[in-house]
N, C-alpha and C. Protein backbone atom coordinates (compact mmCIF):
# COMPACT_ATOMS: atom_id res chain seq x y z
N UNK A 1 0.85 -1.18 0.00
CA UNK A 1 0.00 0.00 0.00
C UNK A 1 0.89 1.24 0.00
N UNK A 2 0.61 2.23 -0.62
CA UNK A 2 1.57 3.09 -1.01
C UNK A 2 0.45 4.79 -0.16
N UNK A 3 1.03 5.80 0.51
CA UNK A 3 0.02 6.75 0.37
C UNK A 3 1.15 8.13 -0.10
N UNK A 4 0.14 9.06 -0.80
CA UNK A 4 0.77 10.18 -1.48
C UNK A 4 0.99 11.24 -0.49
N UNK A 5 1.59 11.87 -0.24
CA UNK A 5 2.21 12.91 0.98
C UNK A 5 2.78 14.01 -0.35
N UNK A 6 1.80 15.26 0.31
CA UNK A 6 2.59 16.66 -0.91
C UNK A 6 3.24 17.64 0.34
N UNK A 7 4.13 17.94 -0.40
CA UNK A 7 5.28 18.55 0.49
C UNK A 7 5.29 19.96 -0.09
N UNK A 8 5.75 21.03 1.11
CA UNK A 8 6.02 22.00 -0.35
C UNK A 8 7.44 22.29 0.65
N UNK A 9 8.12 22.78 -0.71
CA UNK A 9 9.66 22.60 0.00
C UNK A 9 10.35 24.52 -0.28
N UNK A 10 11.17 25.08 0.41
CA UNK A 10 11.78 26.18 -0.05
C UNK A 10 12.06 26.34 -1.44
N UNK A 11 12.32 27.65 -2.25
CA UNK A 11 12.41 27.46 -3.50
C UNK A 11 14.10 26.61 -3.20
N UNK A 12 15.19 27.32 -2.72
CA UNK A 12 16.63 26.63 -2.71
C UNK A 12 16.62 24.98 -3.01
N UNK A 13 16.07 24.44 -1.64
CA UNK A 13 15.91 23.17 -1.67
C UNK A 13 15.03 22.24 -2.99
N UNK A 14 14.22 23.05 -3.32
CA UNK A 14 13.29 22.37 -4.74
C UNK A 14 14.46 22.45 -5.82
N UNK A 15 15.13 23.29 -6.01
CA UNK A 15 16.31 23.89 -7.01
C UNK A 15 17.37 22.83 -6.86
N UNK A 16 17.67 22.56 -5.83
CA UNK A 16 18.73 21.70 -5.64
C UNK A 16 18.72 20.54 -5.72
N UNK A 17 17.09 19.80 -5.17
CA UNK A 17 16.70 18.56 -5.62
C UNK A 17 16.39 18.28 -7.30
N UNK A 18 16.21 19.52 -7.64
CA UNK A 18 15.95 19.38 -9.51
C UNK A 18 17.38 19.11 -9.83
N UNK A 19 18.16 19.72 -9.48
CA UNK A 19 19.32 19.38 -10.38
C UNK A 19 20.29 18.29 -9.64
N UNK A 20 20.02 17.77 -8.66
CA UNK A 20 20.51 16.37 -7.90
C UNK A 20 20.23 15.16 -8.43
N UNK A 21 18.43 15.76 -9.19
CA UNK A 21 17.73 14.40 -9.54
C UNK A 21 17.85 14.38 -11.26
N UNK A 22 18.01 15.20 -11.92
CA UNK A 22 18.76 15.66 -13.25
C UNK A 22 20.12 14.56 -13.46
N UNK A 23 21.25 15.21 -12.16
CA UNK A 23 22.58 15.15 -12.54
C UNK A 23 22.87 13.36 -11.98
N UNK A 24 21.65 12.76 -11.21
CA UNK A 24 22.01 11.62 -11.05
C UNK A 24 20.98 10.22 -11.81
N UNK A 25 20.11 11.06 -12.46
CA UNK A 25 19.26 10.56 -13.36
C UNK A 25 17.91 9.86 -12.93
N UNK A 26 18.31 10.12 -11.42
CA UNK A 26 16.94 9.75 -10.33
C UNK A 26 15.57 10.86 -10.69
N UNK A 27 14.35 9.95 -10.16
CA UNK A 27 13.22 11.14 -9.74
C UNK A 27 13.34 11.17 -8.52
N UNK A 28 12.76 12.72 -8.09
CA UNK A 28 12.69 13.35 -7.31
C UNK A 28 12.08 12.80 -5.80
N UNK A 29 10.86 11.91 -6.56
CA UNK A 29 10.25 11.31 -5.19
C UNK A 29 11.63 9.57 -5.21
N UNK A 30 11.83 9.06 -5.53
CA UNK A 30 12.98 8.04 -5.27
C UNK A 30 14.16 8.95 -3.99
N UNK A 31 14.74 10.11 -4.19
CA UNK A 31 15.52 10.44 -3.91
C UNK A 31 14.87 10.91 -2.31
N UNK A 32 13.76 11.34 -2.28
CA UNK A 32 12.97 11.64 -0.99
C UNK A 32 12.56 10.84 -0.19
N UNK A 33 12.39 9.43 -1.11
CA UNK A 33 11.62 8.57 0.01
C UNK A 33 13.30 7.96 0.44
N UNK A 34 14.05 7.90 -0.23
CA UNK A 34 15.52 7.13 0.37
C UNK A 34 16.17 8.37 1.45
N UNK A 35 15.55 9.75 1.16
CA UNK A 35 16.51 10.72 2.13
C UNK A 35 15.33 10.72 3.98
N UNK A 36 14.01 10.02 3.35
CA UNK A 36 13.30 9.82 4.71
C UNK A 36 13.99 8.72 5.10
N UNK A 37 13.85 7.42 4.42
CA UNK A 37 13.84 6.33 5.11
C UNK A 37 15.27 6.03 6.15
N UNK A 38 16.56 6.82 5.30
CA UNK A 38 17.85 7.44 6.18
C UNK A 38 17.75 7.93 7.12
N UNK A 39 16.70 9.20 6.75
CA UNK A 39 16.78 9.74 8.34
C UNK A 39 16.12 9.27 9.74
N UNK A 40 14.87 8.33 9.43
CA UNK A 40 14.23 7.39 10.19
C UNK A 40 15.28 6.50 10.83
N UNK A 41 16.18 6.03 9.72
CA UNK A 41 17.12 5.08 10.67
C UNK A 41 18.06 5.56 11.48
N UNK A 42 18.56 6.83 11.00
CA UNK A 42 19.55 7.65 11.78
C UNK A 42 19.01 8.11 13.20
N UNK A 43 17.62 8.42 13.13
CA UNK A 43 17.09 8.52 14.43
C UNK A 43 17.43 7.11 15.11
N UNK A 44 16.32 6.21 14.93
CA UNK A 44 16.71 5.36 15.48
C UNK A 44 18.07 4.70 16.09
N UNK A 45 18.61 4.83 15.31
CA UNK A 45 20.25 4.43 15.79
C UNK A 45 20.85 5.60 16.99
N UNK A 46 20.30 6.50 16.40
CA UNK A 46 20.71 7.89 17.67
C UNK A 46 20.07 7.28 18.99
N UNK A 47 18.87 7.43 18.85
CA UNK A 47 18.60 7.04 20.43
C UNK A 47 18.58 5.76 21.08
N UNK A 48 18.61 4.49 19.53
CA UNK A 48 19.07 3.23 20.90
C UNK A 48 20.46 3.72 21.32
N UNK A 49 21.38 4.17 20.33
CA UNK A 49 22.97 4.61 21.36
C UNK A 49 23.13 5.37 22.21
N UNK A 50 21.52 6.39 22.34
CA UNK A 50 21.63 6.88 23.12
C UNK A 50 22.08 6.40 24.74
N UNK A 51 20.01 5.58 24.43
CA UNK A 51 20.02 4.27 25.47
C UNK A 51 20.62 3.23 26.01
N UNK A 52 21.87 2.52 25.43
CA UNK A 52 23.10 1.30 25.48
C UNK A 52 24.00 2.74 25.90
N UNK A 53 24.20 4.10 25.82
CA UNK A 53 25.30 4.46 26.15
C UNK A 53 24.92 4.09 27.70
N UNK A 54 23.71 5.22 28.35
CA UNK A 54 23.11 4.96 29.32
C UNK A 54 24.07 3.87 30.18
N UNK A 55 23.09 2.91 29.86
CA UNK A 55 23.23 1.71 30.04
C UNK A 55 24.97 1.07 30.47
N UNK A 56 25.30 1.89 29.29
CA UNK A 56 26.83 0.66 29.38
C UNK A 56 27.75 1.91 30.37
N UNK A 57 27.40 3.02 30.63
CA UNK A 57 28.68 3.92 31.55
C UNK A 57 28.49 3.00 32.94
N UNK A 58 26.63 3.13 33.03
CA UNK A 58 26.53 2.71 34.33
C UNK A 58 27.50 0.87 34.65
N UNK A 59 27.61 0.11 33.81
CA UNK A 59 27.84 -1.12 33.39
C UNK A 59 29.66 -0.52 33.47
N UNK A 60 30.18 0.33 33.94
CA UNK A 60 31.29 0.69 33.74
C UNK A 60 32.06 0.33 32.46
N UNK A 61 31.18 0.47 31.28
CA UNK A 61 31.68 0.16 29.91
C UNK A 61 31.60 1.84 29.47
N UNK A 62 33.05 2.49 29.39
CA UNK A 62 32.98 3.88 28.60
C UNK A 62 34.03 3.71 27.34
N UNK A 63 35.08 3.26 27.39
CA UNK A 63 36.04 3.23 26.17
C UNK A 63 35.28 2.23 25.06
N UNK A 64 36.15 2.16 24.12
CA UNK A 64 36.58 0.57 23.11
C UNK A 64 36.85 -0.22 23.92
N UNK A 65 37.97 -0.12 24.12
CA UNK A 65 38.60 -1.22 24.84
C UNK A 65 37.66 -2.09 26.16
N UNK A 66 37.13 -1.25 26.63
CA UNK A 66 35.87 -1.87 27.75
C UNK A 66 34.79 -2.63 26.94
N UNK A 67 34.61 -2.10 25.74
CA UNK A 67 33.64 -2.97 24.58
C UNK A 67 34.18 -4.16 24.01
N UNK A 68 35.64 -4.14 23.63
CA UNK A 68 35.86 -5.39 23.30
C UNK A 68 35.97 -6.35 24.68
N UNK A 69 36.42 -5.50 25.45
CA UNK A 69 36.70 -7.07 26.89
C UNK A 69 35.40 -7.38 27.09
N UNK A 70 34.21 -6.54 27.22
CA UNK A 70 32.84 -7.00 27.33
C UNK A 70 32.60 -8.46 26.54
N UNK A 71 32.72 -8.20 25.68
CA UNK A 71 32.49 -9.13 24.56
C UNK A 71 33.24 -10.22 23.75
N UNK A 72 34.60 -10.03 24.63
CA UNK A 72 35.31 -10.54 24.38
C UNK A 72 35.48 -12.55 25.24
């Protein structure tokens, strides 16, 4: 199931996606739904590391080196 979402974007940013999606031969919505679905994961990854940082200072895990002996 697919749903349509209209955006309206700054003129700069519309300008820049025209000629991004031009110079790499992509459309415009391909290039949007891959620059959401990035940033969805980038969240995500932000705050579970947030949460395991949490987690691992209290766990007296702060370096690398405390990560590999963890797991080691």
């Amino acid at each position: 199931m697919r749903t349509v979402l209209s955006i309206s974007l700054p003129e700069k940013i519309s300008h820049e996606l025209d000629e991004f999606a031009k110079a790499t031969g992509r459309n415009k919505s391909d290039i949007v739904k891959e620059s959401i679905s990035l940033y969805l994961w980038e969240s995500r990854f932000r705050e579970t590391r947030r949460k395991l940082g949490v987690r691992a200072k209290k766990a007296g895990i702060v370096t690398e080196e405390d990560v590999f002996k963890a797991v080691s």
